[in-house]
PDB file of N, CA and C in Angstrom:
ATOM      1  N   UNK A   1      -0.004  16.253 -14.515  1.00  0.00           N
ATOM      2  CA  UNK A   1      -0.048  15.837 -13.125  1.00  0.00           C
ATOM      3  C   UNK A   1      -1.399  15.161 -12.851  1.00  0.00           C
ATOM      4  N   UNK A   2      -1.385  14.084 -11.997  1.00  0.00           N
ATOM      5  CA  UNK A   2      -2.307  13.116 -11.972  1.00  0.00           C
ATOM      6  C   UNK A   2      -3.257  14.314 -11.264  1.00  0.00           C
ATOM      7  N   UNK A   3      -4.862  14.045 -10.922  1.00  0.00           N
ATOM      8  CA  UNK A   3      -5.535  14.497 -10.178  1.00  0.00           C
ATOM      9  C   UNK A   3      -6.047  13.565  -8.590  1.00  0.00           C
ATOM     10  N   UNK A   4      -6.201  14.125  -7.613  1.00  0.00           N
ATOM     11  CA  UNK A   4      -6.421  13.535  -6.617  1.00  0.00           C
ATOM     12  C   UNK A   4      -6.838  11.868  -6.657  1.00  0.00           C
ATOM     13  N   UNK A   5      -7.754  12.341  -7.910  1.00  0.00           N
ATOM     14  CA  UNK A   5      -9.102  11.196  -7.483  1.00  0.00           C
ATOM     15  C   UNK A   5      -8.674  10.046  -8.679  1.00  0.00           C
ATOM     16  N   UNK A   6      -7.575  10.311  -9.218  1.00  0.00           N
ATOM     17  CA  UNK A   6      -6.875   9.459 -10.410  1.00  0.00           C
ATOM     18  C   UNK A   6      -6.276   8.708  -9.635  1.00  0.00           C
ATOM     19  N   UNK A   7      -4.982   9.181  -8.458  1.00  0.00           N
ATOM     20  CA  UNK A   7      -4.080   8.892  -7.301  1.00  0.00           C
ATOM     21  C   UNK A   7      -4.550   7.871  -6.553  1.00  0.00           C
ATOM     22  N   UNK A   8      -6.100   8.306  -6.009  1.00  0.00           N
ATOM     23  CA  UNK A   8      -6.490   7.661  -5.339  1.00  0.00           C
ATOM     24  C   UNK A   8      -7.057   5.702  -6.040  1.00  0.00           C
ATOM     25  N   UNK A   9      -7.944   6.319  -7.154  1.00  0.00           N
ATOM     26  CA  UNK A   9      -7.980   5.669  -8.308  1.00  0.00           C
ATOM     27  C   UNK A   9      -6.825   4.469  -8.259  1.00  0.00           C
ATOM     28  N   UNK A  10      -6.189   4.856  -8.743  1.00  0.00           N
ATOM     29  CA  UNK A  10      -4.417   4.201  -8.727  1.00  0.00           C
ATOM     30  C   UNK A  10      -4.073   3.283  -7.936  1.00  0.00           C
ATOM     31  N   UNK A  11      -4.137   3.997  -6.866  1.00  0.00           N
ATOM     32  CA  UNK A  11      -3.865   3.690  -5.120  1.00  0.00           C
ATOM     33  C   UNK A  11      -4.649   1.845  -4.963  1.00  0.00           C
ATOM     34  N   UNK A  12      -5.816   2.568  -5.150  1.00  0.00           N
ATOM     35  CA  UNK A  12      -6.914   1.489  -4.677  1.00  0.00           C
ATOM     36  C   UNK A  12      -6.972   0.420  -5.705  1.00  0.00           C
ATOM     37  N   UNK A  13      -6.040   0.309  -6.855  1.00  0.00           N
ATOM     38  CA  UNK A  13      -6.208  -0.652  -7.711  1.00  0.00           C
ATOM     39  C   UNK A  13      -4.780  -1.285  -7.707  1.00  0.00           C
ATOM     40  N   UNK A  14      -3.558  -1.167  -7.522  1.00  0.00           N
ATOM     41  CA  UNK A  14      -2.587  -1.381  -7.176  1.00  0.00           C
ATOM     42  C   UNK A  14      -2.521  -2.226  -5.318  1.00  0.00           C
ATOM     43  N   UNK A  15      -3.137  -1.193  -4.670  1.00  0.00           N
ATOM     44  CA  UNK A  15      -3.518  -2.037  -2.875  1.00  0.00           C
ATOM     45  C   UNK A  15      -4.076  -3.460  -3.374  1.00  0.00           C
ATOM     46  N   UNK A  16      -5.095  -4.079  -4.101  1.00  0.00           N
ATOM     47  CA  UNK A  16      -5.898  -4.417  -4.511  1.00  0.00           C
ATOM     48  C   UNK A  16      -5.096  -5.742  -5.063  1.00  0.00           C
ATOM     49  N   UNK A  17      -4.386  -5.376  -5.920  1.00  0.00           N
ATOM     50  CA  UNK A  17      -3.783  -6.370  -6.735  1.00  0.00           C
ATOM     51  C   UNK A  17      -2.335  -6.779  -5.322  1.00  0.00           C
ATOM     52  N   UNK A  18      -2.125  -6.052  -4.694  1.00  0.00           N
ATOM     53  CA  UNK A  18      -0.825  -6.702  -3.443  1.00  0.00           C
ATOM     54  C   UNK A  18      -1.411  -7.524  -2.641  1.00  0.00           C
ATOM     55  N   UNK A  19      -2.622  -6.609  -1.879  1.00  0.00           N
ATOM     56  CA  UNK A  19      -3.269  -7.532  -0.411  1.00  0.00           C
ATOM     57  C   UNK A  19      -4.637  -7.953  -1.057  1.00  0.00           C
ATOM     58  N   UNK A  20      -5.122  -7.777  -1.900  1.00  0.00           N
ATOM     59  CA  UNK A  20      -6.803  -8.747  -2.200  1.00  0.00           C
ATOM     60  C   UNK A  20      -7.654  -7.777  -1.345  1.00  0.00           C
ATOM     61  N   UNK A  21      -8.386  -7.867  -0.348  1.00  0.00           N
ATOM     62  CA  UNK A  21      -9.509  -7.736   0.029  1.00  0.00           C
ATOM     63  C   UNK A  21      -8.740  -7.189   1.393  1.00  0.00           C
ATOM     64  N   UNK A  22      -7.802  -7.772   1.859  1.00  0.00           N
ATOM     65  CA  UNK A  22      -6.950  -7.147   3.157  1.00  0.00           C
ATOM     66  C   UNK A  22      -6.967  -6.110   3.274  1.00  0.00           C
ATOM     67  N   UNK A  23      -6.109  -5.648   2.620  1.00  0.00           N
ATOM     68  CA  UNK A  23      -5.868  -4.249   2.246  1.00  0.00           C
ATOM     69  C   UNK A  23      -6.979  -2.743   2.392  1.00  0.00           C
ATOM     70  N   UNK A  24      -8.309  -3.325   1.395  1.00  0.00           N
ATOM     71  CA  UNK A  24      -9.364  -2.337   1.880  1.00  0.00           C
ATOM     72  C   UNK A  24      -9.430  -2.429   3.389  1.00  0.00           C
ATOM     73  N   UNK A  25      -9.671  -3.879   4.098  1.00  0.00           N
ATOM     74  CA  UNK A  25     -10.042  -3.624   4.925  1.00  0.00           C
ATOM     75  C   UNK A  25      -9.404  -2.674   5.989  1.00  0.00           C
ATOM     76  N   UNK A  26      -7.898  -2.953   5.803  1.00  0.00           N
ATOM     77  CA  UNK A  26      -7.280  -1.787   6.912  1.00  0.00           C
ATOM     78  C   UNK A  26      -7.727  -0.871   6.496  1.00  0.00           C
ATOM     79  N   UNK A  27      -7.601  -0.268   5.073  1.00  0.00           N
ATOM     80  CA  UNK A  27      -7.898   1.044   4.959  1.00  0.00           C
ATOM     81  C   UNK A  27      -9.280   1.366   5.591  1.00  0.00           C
ATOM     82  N   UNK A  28     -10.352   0.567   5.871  1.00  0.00           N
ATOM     83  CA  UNK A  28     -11.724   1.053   6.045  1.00  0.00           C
ATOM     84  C   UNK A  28     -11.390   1.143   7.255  1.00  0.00           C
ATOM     85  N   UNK A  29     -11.172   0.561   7.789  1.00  0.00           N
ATOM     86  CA  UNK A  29     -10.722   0.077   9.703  1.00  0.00           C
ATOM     87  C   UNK A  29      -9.959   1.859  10.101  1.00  0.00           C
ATOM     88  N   UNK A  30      -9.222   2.145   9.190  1.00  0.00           N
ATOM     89  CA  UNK A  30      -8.543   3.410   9.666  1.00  0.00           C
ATOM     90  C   UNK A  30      -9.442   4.716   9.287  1.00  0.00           C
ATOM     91  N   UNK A  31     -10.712   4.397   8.743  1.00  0.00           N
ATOM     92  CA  UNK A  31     -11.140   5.883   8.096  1.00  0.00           C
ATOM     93  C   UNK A  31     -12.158   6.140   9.628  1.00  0.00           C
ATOM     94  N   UNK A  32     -12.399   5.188   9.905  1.00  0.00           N
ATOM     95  CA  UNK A  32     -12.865   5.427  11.474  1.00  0.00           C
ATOM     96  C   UNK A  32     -12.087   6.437  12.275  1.00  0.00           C
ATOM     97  N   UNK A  33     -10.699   6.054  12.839  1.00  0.00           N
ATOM     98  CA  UNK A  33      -9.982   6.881  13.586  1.00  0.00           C
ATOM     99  C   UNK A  33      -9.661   8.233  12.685  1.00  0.00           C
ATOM    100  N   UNK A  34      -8.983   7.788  11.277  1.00  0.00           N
ATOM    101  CA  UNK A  34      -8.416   8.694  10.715  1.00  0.00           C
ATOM    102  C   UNK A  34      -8.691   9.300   8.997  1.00  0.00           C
ATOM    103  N   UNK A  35      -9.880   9.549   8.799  1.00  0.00           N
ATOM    104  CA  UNK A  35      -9.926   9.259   7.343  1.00  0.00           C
ATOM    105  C   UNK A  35      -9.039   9.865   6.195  1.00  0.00           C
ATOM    106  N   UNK A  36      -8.352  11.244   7.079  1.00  0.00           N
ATOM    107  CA  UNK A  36      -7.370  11.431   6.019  1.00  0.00           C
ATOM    108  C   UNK A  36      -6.149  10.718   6.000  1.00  0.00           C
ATOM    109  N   UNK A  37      -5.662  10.305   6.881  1.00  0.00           N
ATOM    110  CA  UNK A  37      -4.199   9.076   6.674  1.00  0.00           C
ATOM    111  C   UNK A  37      -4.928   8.087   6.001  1.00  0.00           C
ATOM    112  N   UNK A  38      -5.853   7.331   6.166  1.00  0.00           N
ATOM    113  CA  UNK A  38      -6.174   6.430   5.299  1.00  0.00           C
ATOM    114  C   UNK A  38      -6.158   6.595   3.693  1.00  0.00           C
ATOM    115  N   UNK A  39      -6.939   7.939   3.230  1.00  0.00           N
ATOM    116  CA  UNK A  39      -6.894   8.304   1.807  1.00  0.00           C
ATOM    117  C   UNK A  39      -5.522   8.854   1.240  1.00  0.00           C
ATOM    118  N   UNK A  40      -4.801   9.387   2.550  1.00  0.00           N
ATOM    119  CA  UNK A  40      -3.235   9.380   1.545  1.00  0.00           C
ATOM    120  C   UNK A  40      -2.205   8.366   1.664  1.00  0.00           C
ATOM    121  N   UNK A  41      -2.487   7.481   2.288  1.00  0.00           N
ATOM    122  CA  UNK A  41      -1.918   6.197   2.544  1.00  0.00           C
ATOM    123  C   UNK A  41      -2.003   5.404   1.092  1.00  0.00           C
ATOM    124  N   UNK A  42      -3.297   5.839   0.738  1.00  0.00           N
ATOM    125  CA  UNK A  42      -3.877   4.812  -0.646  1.00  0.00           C
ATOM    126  C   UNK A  42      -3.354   5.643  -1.939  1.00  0.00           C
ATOM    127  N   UNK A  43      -3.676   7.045  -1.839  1.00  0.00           N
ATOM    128  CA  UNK A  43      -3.160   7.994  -3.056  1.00  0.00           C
ATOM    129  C   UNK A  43      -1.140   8.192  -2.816  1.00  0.00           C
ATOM    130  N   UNK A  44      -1.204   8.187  -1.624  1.00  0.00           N
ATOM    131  CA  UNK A  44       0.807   8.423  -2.092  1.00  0.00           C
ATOM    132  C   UNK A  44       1.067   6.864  -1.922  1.00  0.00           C
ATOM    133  N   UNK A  45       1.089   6.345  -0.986  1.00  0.00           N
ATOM    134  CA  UNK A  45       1.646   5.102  -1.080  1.00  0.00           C
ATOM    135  C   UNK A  45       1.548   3.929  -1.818  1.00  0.00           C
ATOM    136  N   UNK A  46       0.315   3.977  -2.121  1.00  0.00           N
ATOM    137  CA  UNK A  46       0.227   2.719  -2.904  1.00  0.00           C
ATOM    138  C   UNK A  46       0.091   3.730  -4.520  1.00  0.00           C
ATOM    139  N   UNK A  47      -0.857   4.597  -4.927  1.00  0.00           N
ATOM    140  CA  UNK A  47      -1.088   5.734  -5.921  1.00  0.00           C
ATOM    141  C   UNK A  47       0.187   5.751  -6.679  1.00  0.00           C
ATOM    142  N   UNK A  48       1.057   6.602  -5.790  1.00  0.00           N
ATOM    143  CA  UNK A  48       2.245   7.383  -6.235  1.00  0.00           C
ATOM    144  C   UNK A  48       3.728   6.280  -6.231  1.00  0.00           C
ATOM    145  N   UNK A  49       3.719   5.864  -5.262  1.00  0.00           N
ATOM    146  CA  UNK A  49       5.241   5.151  -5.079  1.00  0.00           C
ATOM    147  C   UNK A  49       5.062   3.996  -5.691  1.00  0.00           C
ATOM    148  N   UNK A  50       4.320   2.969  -5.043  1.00  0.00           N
ATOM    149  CA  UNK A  50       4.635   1.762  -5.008  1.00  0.00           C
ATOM    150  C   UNK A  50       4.383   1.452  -6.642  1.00  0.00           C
ATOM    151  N   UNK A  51       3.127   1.841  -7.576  1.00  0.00           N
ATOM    152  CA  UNK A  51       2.793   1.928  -8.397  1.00  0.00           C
ATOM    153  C   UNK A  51       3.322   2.545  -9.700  1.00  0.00           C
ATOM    154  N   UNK A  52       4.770   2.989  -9.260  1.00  0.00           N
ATOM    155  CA  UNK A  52       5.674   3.458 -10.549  1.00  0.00           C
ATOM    156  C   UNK A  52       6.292   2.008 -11.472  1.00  0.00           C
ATOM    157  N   UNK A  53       6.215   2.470 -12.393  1.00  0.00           N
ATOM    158  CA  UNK A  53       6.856   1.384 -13.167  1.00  0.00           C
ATOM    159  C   UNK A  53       8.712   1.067 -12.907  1.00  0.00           C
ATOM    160  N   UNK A  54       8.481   0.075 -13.766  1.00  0.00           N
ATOM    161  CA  UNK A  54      10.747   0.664 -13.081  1.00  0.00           C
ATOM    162  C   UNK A  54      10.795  -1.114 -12.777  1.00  0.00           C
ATOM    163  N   UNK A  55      10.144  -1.447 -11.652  1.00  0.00           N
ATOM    164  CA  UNK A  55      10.343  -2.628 -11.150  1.00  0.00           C
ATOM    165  C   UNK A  55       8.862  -3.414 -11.492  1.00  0.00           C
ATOM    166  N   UNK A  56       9.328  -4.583 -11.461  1.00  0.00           N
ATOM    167  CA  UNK A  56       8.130  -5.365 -11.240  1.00  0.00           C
ATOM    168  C   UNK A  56       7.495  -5.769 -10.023  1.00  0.00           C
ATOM    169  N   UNK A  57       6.702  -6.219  -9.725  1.00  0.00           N
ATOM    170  CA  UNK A  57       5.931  -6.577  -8.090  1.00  0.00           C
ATOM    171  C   UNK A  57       6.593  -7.514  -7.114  1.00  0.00           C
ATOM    172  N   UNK A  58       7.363  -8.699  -7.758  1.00  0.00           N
ATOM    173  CA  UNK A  58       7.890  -9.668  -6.294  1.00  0.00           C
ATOM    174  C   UNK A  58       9.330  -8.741  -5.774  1.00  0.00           C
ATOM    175  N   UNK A  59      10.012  -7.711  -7.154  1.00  0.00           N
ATOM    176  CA  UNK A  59      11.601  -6.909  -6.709  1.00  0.00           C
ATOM    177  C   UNK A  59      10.855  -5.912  -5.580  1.00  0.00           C
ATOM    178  N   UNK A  60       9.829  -5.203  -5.895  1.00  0.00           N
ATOM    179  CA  UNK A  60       8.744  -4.096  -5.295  1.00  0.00           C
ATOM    180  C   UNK A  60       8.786  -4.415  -4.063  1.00  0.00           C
ATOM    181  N   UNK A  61       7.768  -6.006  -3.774  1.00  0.00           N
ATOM    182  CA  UNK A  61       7.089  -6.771  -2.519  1.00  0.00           C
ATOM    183  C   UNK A  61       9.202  -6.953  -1.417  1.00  0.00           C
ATOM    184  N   UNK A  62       9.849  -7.366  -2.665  1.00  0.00           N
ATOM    185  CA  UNK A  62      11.386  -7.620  -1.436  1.00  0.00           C
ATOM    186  C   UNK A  62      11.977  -6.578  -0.893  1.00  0.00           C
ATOM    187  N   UNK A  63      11.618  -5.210  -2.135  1.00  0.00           N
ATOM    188  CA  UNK A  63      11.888  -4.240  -0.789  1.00  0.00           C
ATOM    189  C   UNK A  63      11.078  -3.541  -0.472  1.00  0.00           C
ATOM    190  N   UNK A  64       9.980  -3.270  -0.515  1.00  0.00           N
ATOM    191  CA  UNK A  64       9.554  -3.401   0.798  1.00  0.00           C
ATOM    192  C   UNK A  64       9.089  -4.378   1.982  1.00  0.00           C
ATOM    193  N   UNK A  65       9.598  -5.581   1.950  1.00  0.00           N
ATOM    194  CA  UNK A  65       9.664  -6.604   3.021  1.00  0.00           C
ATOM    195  C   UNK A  65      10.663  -6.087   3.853  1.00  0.00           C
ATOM    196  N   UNK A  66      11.895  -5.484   2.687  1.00  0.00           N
ATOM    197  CA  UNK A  66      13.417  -5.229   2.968  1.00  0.00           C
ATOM    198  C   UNK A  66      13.099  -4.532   4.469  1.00  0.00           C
ATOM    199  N   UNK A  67      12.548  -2.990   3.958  1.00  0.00           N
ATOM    200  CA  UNK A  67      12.422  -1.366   4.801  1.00  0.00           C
ATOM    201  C   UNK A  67      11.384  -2.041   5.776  1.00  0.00           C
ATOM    202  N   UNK A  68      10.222  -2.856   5.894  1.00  0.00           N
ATOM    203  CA  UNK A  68       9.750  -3.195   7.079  1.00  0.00           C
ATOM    204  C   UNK A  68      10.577  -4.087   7.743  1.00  0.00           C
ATOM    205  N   UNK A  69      11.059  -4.833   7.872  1.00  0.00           N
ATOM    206  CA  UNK A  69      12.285  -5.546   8.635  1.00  0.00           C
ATOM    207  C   UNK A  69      13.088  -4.631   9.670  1.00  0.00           C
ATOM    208  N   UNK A  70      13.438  -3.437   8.457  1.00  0.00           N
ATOM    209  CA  UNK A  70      14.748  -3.036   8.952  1.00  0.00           C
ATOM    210  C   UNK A  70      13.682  -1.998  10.454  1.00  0.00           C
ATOM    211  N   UNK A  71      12.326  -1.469  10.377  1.00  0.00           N
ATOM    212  CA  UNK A  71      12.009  -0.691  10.947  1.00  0.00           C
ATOM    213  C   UNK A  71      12.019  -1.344  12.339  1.00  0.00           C
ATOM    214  N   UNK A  72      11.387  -2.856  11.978  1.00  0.00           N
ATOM    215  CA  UNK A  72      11.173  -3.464  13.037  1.00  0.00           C
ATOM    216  C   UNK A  72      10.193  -3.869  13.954  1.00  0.00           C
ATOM    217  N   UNK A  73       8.894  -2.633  13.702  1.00  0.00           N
ATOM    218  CA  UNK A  73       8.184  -2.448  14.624  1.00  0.00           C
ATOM    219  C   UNK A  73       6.541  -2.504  13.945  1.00  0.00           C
ATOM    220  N   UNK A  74       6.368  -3.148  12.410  1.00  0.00           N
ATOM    221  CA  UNK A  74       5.246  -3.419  11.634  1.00  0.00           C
ATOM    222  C   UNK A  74       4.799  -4.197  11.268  1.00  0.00           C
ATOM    223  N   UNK A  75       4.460  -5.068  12.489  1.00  0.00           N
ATOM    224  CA  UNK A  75       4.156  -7.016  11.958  1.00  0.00           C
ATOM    225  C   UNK A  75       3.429  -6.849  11.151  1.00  0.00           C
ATOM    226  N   UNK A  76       1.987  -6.242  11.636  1.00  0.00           N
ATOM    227  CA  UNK A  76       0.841  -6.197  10.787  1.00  0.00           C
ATOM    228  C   UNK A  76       1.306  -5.795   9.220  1.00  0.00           C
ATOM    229  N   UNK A  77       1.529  -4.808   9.137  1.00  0.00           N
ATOM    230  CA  UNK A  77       2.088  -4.747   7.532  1.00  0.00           C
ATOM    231  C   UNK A  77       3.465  -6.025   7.298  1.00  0.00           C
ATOM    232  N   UNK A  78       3.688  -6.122   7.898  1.00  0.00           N
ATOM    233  CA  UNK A  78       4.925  -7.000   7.555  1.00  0.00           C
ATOM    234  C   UNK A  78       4.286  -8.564   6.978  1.00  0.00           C
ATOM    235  N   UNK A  79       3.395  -9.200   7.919  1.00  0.00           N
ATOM    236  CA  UNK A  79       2.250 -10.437   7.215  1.00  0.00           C
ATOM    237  C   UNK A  79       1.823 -10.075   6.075  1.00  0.00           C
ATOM    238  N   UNK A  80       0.997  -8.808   6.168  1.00  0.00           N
ATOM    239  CA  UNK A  80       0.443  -8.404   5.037  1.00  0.00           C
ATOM    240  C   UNK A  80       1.579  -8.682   3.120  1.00  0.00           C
ATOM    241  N   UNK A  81       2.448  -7.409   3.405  1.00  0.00           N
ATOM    242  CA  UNK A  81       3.689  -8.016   2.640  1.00  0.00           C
ATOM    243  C   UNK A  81       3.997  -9.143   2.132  1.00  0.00           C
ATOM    244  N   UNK A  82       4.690 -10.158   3.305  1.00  0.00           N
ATOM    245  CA  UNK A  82       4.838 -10.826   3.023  1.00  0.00           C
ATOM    246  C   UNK A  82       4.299 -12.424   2.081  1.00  0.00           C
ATOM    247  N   UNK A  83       2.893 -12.119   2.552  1.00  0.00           N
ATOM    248  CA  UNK A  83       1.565 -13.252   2.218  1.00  0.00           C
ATOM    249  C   UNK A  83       1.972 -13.008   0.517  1.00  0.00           C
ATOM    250  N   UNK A  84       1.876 -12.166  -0.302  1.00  0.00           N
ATOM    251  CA  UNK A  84       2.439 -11.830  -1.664  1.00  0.00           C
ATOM    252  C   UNK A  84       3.004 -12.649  -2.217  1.00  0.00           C
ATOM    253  N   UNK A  85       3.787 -12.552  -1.836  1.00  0.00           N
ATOM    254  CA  UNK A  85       5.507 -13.588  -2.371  1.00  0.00           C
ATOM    255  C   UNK A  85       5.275 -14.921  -2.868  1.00  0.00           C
TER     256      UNK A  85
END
């Protein structure tokens, strides 16, 4: 089992390679209000999920373009996303 700081590790190198430089920045922008959603945002979401093998990055980037669409309500991530492609 990975360790926190591997996850995070992970996280932040995977964010990195989707949004460039974007990406930190939300995350820094949120450690203000929230610093723990920000660090598990980076260790599960980008760390754990997005970062499994299985698929490659533009099948990855379409769904999740897919699940923000369908939510409706996440421009900001939704630009973000999309700029990828």
């Amino acid at each position: 089992m990975a360790t926190p700081g591997d996850r995070y590790a992970a996280g932040v190198a995977t964010l990195n390679s989707i949004t460039g430089s974007s990406g930190e920045a939300m995350v820094e922008s949120l450690k203000d209000i929230t610093p723990d959603l920000a660090s598990w945002i980076v260790a599960f979401a980008y760390g754990d999920v997005i970062s499994l093998p299985g698929l490659d990055k533009p099948v990855r980037q379409v769904a999740t373009i897919a699940a923000l669409m369908a939510l409706g309500t996440v421009a900001a991530q939704l630009k973000v996303h999309s700029m990828v492609l």
